[in-house]
N, C-alpha and C. Protein backbone atom coordinates (compact mmCIF):
# COMPACT_ATOMS: atom_id res chain seq x y z
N UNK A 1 7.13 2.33 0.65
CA UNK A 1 6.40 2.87 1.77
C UNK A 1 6.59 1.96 2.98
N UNK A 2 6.73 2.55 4.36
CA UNK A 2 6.79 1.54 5.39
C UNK A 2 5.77 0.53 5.85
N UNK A 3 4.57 0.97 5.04
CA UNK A 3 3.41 0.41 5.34
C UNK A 3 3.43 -0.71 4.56
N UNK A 4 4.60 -1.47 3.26
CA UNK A 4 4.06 -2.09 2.79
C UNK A 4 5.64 -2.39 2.07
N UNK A 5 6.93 -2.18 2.50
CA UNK A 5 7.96 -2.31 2.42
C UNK A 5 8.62 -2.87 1.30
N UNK A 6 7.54 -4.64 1.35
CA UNK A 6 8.25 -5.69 0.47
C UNK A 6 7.24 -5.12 -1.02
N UNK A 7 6.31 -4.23 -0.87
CA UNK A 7 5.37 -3.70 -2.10
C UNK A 7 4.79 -4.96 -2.50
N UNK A 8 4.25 -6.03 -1.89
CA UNK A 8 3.14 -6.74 -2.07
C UNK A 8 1.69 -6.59 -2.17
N UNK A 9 1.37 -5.36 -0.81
CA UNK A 9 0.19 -5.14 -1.11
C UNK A 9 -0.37 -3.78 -1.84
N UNK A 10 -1.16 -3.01 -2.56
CA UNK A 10 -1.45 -1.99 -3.18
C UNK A 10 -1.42 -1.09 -2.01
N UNK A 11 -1.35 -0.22 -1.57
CA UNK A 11 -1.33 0.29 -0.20
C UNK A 11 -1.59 1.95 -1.08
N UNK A 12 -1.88 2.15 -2.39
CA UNK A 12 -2.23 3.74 -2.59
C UNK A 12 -3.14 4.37 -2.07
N UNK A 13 -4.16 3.94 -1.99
CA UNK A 13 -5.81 4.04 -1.57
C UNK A 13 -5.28 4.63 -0.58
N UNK A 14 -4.99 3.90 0.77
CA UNK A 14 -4.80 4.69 1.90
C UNK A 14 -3.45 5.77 2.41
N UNK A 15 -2.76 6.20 0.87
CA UNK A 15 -1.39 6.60 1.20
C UNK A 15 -1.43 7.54 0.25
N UNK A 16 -2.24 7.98 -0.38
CA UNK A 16 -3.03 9.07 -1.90
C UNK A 16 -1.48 10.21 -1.60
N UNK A 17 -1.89 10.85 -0.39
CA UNK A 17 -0.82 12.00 -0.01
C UNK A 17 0.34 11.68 -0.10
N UNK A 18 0.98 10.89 0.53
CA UNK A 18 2.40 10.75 0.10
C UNK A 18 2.52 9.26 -1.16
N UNK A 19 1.72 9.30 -1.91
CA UNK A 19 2.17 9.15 -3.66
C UNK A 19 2.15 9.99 -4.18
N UNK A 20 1.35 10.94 -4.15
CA UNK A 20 1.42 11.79 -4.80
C UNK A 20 2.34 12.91 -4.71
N UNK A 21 3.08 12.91 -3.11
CA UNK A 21 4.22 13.80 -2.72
C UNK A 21 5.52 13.37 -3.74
N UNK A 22 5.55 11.71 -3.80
CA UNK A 22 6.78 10.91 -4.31
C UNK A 22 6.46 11.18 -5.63
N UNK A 23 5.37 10.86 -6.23
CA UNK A 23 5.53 10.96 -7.63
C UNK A 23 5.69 12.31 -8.10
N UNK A 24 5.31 13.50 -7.53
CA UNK A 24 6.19 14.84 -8.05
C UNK A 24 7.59 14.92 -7.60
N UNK A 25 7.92 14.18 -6.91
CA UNK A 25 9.55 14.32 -6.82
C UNK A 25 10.11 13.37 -7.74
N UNK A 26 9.19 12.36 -8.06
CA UNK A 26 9.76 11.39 -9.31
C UNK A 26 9.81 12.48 -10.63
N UNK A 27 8.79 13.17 -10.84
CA UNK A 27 8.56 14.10 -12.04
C UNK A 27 9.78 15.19 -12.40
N UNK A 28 9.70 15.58 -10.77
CA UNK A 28 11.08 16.45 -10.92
C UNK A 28 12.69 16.28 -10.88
N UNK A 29 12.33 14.73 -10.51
CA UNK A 29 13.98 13.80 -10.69
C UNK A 29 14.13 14.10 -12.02
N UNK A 30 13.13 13.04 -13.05
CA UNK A 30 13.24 13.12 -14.17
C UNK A 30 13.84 14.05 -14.87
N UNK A 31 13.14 15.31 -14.46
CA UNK A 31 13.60 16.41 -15.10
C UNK A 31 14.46 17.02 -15.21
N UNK A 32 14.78 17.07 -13.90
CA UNK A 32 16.51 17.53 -13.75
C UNK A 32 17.88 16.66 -13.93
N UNK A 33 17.48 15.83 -14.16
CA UNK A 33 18.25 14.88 -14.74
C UNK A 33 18.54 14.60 -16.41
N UNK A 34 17.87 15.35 -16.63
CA UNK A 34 17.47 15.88 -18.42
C UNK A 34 16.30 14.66 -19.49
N UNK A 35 15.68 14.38 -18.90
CA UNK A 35 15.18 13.09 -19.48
C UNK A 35 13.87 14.18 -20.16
N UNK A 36 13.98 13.01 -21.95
CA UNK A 36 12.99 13.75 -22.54
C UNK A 36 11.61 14.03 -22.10
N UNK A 37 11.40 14.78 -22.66
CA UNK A 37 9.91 15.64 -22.02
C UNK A 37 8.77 14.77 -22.15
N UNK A 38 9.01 14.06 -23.43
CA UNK A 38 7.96 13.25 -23.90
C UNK A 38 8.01 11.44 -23.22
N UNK A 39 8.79 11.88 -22.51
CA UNK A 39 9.47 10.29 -21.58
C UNK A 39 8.81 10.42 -20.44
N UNK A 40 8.83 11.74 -20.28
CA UNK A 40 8.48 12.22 -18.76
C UNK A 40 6.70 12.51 -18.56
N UNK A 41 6.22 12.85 -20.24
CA UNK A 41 4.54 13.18 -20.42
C UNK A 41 4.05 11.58 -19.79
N UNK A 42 4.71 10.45 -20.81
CA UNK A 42 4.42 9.29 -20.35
C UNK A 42 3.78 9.08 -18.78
N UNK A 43 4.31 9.28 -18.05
CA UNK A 43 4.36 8.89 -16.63
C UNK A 43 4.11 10.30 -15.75
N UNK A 44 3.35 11.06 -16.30
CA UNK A 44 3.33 12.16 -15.63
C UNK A 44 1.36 12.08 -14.99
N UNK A 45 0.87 11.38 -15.29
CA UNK A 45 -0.51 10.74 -14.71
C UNK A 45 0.03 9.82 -13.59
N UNK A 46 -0.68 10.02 -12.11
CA UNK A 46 -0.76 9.06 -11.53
C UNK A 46 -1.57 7.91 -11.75
C-alpha cells in the first residue's frame, strides 16, 4: 500500500476497503492459477 510501502506499519484499520479489494483478487489469483481449493479455504478469511 502507498500508505505504508516498506509494510512496517499495520495500516489495515484505516485501508479495510482496499484489503479487502486485494485480498479477493488474491483469492481469485489463486484460483485461476489452479491452486488447491483447500490451499485456497486456508487463506480465504481476512
Amino acid at each position: 500500500m502507498r500508505a505504508d510501502p516498506q509494510q512496517k506499519r499495520n495500516v489495515f484499520s484505516k485501508n479495510r476497503t482496499a484489503a479487502e479489494r486485494m485480498h479477493r483478487a488474491l483469492l481469485r489469483f489463486l484460483s485461476d492459477v489452479g491452486t488447491d481449493e483447500a490451499k485456497i479455504a486456508s487463506v480465504s478469511e481476512l
